[in-house]
Protein backbone atom coordinates (compact mmCIF):
# COMPACT_ATOMS: atom_id res chain seq x y z
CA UNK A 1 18.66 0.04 17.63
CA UNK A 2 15.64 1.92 19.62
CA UNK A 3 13.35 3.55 17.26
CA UNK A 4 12.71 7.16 16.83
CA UNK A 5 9.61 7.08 18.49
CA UNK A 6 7.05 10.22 17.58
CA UNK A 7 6.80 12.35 20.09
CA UNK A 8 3.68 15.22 19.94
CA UNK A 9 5.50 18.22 17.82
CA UNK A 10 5.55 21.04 19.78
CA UNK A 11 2.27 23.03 19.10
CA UNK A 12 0.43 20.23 18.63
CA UNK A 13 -2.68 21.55 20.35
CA UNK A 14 -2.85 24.98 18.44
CA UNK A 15 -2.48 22.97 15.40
CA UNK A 16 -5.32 20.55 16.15
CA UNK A 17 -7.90 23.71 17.48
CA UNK A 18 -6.94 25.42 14.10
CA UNK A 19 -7.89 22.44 11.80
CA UNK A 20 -10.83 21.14 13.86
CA UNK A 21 -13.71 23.28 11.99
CA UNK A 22 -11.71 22.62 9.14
CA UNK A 23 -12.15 18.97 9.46
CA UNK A 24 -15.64 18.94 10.68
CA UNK A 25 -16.73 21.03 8.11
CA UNK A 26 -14.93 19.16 4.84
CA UNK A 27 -14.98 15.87 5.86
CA UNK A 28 -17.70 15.05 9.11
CA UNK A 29 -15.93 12.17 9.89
CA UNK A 30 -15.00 10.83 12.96
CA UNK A 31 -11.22 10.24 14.28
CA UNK A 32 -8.97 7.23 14.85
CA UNK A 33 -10.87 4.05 15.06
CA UNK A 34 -14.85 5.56 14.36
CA UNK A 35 -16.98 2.87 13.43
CA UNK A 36 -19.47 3.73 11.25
CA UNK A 37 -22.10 2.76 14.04
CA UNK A 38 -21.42 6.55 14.94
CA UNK A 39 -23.30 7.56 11.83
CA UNK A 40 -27.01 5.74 12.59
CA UNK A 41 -29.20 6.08 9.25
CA UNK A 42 -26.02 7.86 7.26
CA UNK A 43 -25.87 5.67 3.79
CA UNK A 44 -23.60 6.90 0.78
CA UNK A 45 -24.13 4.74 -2.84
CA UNK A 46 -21.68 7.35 -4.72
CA UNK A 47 -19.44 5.05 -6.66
CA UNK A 48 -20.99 1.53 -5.57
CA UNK A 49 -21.11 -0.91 -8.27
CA UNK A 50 -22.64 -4.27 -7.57
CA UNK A 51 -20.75 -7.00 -5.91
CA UNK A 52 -20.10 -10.37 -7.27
CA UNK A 53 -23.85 -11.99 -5.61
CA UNK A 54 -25.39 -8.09 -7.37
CA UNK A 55 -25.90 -6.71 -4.19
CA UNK A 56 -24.64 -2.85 -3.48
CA UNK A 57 -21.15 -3.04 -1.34
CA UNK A 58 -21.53 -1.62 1.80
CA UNK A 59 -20.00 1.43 3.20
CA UNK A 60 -16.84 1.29 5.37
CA UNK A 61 -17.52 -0.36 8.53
CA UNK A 62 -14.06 1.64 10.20
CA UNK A 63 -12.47 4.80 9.03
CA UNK A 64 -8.87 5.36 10.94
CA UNK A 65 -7.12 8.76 11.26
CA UNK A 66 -7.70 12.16 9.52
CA UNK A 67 -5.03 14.96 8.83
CA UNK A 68 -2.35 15.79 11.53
CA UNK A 69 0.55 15.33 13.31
CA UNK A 70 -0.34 13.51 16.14
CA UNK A 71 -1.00 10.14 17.07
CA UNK A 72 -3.34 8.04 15.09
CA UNK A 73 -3.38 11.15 12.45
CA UNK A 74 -1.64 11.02 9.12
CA UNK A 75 -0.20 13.34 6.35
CA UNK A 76 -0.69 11.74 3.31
CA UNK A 77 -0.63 7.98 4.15
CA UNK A 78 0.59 6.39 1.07
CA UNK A 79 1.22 2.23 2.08
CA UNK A 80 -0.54 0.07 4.15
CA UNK A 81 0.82 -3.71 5.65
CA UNK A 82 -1.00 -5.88 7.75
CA UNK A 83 0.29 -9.10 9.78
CA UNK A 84 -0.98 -12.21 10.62
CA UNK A 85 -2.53 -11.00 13.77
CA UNK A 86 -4.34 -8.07 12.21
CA UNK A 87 -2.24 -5.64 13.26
CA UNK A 88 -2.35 -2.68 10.57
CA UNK A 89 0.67 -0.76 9.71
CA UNK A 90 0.75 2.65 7.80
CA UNK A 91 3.26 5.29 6.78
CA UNK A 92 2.59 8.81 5.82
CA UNK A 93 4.76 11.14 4.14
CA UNK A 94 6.08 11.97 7.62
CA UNK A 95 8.22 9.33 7.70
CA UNK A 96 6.13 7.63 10.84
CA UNK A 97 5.05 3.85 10.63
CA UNK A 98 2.38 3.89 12.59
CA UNK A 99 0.68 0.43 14.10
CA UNK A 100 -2.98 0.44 14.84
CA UNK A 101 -5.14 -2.83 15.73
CA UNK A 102 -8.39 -4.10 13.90
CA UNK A 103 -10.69 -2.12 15.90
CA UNK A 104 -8.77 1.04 14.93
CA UNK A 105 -6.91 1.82 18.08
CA UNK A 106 -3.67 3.26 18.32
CA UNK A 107 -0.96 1.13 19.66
CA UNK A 108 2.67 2.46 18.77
CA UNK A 109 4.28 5.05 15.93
CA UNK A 110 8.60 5.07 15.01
CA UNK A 111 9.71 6.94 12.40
CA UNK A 112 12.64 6.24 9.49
CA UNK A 113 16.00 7.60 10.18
CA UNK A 114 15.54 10.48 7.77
CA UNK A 115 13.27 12.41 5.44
CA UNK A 116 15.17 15.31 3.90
CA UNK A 117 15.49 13.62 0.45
CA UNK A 118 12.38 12.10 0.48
CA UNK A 119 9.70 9.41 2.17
CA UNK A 120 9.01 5.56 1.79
CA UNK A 121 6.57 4.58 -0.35
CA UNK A 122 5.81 0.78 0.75
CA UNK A 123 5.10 -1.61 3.44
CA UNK A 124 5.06 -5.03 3.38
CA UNK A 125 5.13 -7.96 6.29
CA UNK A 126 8.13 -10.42 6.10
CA UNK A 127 7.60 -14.51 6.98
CA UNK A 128 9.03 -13.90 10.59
CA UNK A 129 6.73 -10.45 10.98
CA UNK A 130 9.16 -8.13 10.53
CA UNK A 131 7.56 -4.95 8.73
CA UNK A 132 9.48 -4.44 5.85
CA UNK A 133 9.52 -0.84 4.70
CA UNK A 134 10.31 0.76 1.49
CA UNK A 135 13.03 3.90 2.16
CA UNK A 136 12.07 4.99 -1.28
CA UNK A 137 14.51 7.96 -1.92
CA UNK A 138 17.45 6.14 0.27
CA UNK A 139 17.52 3.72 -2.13
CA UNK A 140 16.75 0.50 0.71
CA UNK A 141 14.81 -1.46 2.06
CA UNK A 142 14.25 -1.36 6.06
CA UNK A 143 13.32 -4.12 8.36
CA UNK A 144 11.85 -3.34 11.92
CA UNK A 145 10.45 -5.64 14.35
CA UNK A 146 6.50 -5.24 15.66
CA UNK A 147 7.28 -2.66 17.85
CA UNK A 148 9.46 -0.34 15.54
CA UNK A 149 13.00 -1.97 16.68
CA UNK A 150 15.90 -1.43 12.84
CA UNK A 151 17.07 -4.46 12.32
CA UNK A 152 20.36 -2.86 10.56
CA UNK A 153 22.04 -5.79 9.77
CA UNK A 154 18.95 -6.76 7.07
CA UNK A 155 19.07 -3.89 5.69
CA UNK A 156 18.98 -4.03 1.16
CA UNK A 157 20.66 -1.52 -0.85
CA UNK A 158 21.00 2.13 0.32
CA UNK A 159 23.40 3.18 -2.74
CA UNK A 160 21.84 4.85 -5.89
CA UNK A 161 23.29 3.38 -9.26
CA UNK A 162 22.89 1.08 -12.07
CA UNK A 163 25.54 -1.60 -10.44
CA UNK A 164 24.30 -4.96 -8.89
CA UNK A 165 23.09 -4.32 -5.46
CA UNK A 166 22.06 -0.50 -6.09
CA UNK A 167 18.83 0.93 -6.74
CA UNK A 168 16.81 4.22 -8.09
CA UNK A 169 13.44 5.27 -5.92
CA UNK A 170 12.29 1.75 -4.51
CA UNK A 171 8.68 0.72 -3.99
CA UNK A 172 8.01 -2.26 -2.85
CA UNK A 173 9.72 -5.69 -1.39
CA UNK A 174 7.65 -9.34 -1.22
CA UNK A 175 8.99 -12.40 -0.20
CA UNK A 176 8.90 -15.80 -2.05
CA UNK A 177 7.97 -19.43 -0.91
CA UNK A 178 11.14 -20.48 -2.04
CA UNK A 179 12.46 -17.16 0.69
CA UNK A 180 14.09 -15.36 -2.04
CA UNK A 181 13.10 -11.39 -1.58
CA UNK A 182 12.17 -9.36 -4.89
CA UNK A 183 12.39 -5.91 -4.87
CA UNK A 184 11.13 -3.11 -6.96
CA UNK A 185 12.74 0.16 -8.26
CA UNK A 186 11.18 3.42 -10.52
CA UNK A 187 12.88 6.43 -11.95
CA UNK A 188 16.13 5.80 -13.95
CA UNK A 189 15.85 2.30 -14.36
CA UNK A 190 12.55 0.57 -13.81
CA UNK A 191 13.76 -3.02 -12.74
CA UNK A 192 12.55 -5.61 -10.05
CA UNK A 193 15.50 -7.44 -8.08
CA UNK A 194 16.17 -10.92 -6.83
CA UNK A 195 17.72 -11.06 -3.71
CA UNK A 196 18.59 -14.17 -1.95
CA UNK A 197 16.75 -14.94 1.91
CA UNK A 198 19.96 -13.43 3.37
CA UNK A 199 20.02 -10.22 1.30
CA UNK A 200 22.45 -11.02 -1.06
CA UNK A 201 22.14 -10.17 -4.99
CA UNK A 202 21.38 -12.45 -7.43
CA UNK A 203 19.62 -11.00 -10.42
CA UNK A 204 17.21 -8.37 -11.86
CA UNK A 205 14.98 -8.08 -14.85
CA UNK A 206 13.50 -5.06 -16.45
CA UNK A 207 14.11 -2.00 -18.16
CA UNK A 208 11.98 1.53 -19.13
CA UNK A 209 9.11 0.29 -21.41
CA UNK A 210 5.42 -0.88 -22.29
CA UNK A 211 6.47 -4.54 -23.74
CA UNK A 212 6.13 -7.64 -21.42
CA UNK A 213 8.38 -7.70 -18.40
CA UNK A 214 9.25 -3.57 -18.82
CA UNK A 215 8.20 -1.64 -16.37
CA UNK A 216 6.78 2.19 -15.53
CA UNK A 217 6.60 2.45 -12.21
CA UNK A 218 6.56 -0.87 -10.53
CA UNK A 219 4.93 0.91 -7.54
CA UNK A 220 2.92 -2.74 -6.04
CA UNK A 221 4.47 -6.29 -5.42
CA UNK A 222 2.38 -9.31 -4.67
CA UNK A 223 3.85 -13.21 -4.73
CA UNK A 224 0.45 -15.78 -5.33
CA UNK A 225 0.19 -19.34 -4.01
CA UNK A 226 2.46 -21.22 -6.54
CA UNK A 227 5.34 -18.41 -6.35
CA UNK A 228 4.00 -15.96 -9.53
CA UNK A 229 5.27 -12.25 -9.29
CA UNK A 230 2.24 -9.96 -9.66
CA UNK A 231 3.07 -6.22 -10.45
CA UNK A 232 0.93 -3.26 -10.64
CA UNK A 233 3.28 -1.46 -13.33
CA UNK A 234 1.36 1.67 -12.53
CA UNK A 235 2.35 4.55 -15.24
CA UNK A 236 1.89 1.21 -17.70
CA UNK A 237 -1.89 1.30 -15.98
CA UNK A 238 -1.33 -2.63 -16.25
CA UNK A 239 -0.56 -5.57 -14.20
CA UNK A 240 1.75 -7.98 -14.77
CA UNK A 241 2.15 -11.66 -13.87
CA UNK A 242 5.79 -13.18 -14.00
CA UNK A 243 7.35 -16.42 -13.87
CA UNK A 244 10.85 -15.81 -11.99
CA UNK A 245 10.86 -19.13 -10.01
CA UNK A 246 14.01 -20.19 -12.56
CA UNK A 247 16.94 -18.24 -13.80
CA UNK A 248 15.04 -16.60 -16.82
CA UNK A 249 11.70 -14.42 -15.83
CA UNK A 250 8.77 -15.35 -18.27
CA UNK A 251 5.35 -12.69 -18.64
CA UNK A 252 2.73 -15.46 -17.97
CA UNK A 253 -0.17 -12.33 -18.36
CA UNK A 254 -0.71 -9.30 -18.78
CA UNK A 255 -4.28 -7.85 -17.73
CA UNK A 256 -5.91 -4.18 -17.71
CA UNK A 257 -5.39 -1.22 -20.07
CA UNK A 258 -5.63 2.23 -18.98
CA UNK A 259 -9.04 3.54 -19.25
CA UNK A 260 -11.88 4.69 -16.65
CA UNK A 261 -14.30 1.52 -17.34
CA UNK A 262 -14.55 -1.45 -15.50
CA UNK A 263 -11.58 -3.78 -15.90
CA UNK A 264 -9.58 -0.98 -16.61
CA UNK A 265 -7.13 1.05 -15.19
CA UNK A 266 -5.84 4.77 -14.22
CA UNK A 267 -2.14 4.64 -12.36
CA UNK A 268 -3.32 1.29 -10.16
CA UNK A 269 -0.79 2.25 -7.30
CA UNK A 270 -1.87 -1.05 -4.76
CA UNK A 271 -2.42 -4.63 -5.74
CA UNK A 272 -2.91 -7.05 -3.24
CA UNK A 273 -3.88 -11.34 -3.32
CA UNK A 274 -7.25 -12.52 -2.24
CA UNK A 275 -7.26 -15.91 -0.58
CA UNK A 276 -10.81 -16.43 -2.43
CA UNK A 277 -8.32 -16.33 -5.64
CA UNK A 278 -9.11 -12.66 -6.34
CA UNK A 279 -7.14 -9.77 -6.71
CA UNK A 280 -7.89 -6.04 -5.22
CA UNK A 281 -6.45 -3.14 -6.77
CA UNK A 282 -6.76 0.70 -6.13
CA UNK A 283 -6.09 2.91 -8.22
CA UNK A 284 -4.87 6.44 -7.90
CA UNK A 285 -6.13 7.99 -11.09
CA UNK A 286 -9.61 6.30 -10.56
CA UNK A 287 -10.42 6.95 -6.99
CA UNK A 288 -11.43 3.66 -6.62
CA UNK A 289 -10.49 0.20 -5.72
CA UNK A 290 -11.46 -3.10 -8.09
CA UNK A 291 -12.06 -6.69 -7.20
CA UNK A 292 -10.90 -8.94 -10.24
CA UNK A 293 -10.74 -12.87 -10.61
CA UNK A 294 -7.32 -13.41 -11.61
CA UNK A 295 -7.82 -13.67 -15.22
CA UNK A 296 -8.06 -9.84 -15.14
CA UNK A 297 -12.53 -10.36 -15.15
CA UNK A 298 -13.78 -7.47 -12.98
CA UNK A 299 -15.82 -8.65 -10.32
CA UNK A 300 -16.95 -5.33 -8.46
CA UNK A 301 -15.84 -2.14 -7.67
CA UNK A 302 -15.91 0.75 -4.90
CA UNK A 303 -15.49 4.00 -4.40
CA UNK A 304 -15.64 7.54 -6.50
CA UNK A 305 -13.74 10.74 -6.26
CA UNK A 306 -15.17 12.66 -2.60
CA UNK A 307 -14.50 13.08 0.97
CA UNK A 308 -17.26 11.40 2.27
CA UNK A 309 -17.73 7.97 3.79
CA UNK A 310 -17.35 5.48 1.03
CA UNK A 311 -15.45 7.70 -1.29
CA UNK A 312 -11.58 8.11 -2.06
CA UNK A 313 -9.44 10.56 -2.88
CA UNK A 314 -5.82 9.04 -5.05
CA UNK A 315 -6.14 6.01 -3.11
CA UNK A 316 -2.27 4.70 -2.46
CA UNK A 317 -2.45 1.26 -1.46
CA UNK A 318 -4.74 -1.62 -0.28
CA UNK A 319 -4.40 -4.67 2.05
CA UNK A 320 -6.50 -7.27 3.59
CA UNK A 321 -6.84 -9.10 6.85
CA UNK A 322 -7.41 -12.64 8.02
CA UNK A 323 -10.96 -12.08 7.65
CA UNK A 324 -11.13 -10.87 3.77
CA UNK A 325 -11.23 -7.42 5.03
CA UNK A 326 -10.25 -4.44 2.83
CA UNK A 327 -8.22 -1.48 3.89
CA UNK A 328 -7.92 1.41 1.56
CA UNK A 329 -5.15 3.78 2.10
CA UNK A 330 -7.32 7.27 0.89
CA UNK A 331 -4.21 9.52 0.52
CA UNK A 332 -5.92 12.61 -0.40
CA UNK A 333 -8.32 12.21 2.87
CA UNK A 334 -5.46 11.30 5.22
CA UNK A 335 -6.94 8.58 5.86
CA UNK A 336 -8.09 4.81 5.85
CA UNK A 337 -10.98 3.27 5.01
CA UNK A 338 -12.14 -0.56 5.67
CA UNK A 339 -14.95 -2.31 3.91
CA UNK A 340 -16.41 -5.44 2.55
CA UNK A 341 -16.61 -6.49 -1.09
């Protein structure tokens, strides 16, 4: 199917000469793809903690998009994917996917086949580099190719209910070594799904709860290097590690509690697997993003509540790139941020 490409909205230009004091004025920061080379001497420490060597993290070295309509602008971003070629994909609550390379620049935008009821919620890549996206109140799971093609036929769920095969408000979908896909639902039910490599049903775990393997709000997904489920149950303020590689799911861990301190957490909407065998969370509540080992030790942390370089406002999601890169969806700023820990 040909995507539904993004074409400018009609009064585009009066929209963008009516924000642009706005934006200069709030924010000062630079459009799609600014490096922060364009601010010489400018150095923020709100927020920085020390990194694992006790040095202070350094500011974001790229800042993409800032509020609008247009290309390589966002309204409220809220998930982030990015692919083994370090292409970054984001969608706002516009219903656009929008695809961006590393340094930043624009390269294509498609949008969902409908909004009225409500807008995805999660990206993630698939083994073959399809973008998978969460259609959060259709109650599916899209697949697109790189350059925004529907790939209808692997298309999960789209009917609400309790019944095998339906969902509530989806989140997020991660595939397994073994291929299987498991895919998480909030609201009513508060479950994560097994689905086999060709989309069929097999199983799901989880009900409404705080006890091991209950859920509130799996909003995050992440599979590790021996096949572990990690979850960022977010209204739990926890994460959870799961053993679901046989027919009964086993809690192997359970690490955070809510709180404001170090190694603890406030709604911790992203989670995301180093390959240095860390684990980066951001959290909505907290305005910040954490670095932990993955016995739930924090390791550093950045970011504090602001518009400014280096701080976040109800960060959404996180995701890294081949080179260890972090890229912070900052919701609230409409935009994202990449750094360093």
């Amino acid at each position: 199917m040909t995507p539904d490409r993004c074409p400018r909205p009609s009064g585009i230009e009066n929209e963008l000469r009516s924000r642009r004091d706005f934006l200069e004025s709030a924010r000062k920061i630079v459009g799609v793809g600014a490096s922060m080379a364009a601010f010489p001497g400018l150095v923020f420490q709100s927020g920085c903690t020390g990194s694992q060597k006790g040095t202070a993290i350094d500011q974001p070295d790229l800042i993409i998009g800032q509020r609008g309509l247009s290309d390589g602008r966002f309204q409220k971003p809220r998930a982030i994917a990015i692919d083994s070629n370090d292409m970054i994909y984001v969608v706002d609550k516009t219903g656009r996917i929008q695809k961006f390379d590393e340094s930043g620049k624009f390269v294509v935008c498609w949008r969902t086949p409908a909004i009225d009821s409500g807008k995805p919620t999660g990206l993630s890549i698939d083994r073959d580099g399809s973008v998978m996206v969460a259609d959060t109140h259709y109650y599916r799971f899209l697949f697109y190719t790189p350059e925004g093609e529907l790939i209808e036929k692997k298309t999960i769920g789209g009917v609400n209910g309790p019944d095998p095969g339906q969902f509530a408000f989806v989140t997020d979908i991660v595939r397994t070594p073994s291929g299987e896909y498991y895919c998480g639902e909030y609201g009513e039910y508060d479950r994560i799904h097994k689905y086999t490599s060709d989309g069929q049903y097999v199983d799901r775990m989880g009900e409404h709860g705080n006890q091991p393997l209950q859920f509130s709000r799996p909003q995050s997904l992440s599979i590790d290097e021996d096949g572990l489920l990690w979850v960022a149950d977010s209204c739990n303020h926890r994460i959870q590690v799961i053993d679901w590689r046989e027919d009964k799911p086993r809690s192997v861990a359970i690490l955070g509690a809510q709180g404001a301190e170090l190694g603890e957490l406030q709604y911790p909407y992203g989670l995301t697997l180093s390959k240095d065998g860390t684990i980066i969370v951001s959290e909505f509540g907290n305005h910040r993003v954490q670095q932990w080992n993955r016995e739930g030790k924090p390791l550093a942390s950045w970011g504090a509540a602001g518009s400014q370089p280096g701080e976040l406002t109800q960060p959404w999601s996180a995701a890294l790139d081949s080179k260890n890169r972090v890229y912070v969806v900052d919701s609230g700023n409409n935009r994202v941020q990449r750094f360093h820990f």
